[in-house]
Protein backbone atom coordinates (compact mmCIF):
# COMPACT_ATOMS: atom_id res chain seq x y z
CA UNK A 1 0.00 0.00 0.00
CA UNK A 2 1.09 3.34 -0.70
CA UNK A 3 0.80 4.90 2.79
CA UNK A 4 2.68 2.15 4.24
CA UNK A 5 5.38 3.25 2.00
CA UNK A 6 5.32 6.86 2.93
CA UNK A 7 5.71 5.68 6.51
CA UNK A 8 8.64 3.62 5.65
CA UNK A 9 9.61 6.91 3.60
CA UNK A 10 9.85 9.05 6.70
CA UNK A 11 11.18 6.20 8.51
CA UNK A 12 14.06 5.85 6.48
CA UNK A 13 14.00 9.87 6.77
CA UNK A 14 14.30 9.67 10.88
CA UNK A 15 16.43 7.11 10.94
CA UNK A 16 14.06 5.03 12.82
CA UNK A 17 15.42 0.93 13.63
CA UNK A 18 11.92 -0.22 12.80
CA UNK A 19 12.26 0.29 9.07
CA UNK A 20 14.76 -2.70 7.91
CA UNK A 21 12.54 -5.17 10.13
CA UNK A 22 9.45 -4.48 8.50
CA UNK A 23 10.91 -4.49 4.95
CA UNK A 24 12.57 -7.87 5.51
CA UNK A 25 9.18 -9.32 6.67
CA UNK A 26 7.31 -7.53 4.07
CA UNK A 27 9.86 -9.05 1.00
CA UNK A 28 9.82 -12.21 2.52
CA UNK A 29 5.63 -12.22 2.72
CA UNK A 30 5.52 -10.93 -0.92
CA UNK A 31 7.75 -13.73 -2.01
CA UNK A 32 5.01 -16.40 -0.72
CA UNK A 33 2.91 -14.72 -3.37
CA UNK A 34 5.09 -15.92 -6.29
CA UNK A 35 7.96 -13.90 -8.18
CA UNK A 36 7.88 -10.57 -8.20
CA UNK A 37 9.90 -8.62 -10.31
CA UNK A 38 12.77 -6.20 -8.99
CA UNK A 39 11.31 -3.30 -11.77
CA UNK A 40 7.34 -3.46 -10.09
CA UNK A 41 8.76 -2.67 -6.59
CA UNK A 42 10.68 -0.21 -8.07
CA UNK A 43 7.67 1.20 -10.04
CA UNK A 44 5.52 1.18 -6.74
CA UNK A 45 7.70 3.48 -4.90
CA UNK A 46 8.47 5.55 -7.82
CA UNK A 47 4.33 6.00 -8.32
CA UNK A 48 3.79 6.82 -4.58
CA UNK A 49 6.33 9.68 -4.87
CA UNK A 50 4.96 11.07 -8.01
CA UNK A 51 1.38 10.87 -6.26
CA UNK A 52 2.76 12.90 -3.53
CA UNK A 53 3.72 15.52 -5.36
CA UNK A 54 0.89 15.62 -7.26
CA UNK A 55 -1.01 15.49 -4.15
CA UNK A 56 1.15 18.19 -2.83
CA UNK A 57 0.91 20.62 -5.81
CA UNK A 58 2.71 23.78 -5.99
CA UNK A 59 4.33 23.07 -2.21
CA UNK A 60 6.41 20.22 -4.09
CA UNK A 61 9.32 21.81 -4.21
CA UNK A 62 12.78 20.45 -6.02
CA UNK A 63 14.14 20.32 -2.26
CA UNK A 64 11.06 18.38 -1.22
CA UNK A 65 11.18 15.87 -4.86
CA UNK A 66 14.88 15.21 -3.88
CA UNK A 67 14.37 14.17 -0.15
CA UNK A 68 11.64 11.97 -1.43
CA UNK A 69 13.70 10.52 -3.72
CA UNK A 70 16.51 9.65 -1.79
CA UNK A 71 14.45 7.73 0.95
CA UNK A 72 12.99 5.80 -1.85
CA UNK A 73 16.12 5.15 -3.53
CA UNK A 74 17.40 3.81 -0.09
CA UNK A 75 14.16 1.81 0.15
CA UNK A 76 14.88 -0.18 -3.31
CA UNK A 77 18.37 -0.79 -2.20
CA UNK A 78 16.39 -2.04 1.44
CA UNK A 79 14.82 -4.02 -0.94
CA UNK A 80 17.26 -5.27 -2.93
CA UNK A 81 19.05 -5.98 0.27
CA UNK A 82 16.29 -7.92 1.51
CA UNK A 83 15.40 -10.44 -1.38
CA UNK A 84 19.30 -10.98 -1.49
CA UNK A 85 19.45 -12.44 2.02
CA UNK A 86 15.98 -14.06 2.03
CA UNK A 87 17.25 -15.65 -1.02
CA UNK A 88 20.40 -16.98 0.35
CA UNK A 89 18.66 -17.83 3.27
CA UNK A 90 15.98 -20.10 2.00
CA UNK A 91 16.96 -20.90 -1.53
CA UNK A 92 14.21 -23.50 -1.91
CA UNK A 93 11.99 -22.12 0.75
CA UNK A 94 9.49 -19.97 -1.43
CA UNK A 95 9.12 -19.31 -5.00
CA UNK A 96 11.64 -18.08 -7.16
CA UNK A 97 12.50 -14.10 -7.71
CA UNK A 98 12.32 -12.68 -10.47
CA UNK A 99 14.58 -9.46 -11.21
C-alpha cells in the first residue's frame, strides 16, 4: 500500500530501527505470493512519490522531490538488500524471484 510506504519513507527519513525489520518481513511475505519482479517494486515506490507531489501541488518543491527521492532510492536498495538475504537464506523455501 502506498501509505505504508510513505511511513517507511519518513522512517528511512528519521532514521528510525523499525524500518529494515518491517521491509525484511514484508519481502519475505511478498515472495510467498510468487515472483515478483525487482522493476514493479521499483515502479511502486516511484508511483507513490509522483502521487505525492501531485497530491502536494505547488508546495512540491525540487528540495522536497529530492528528499523523497533519496528515501525511496534507499528503500529499493532495502529491498534489494532484503530479497538478497531471504534468497540466500531459504533458496528452496518460497518461490523463485524474479529481477
Amino acid at each position: 500500500r502506498s501509505s505504508d510506504l510513505l511511513e517507511m519513507m519518513l522512517g528511512l527519513a528519521k532514521g528510525e530501527g523499525w524500518v529494515w525489520p518491517l521491509v525484511a518481513e514484508l519481502v519475505f511475505t511478498h515472495r510467498s505470493y510468487g515472483a515478483l519482479p525487482i522493476a514493479e517494486y521499483d515502479a511502486f515506490i516511484d508511483m507513490t512519490v509522483a502521487q505525492l507531489g501531485d497530491a502536494a501541488g505547488d508546495a512540491w518543491t525540487a528540495e522536497a522531490a529530492s528528499a523523497w527521492q533519496r528515501n525511496a532510492d534507499a528503500l529499493k536498495a532495502m529491498i534489494r538488500k532484503a530479497r538478497a538475504q531471504w534468497k540466500a537464506a531459504m533458496p528452496a523455501g518460497a518461490p523463485q524471484l524474479a529481477d
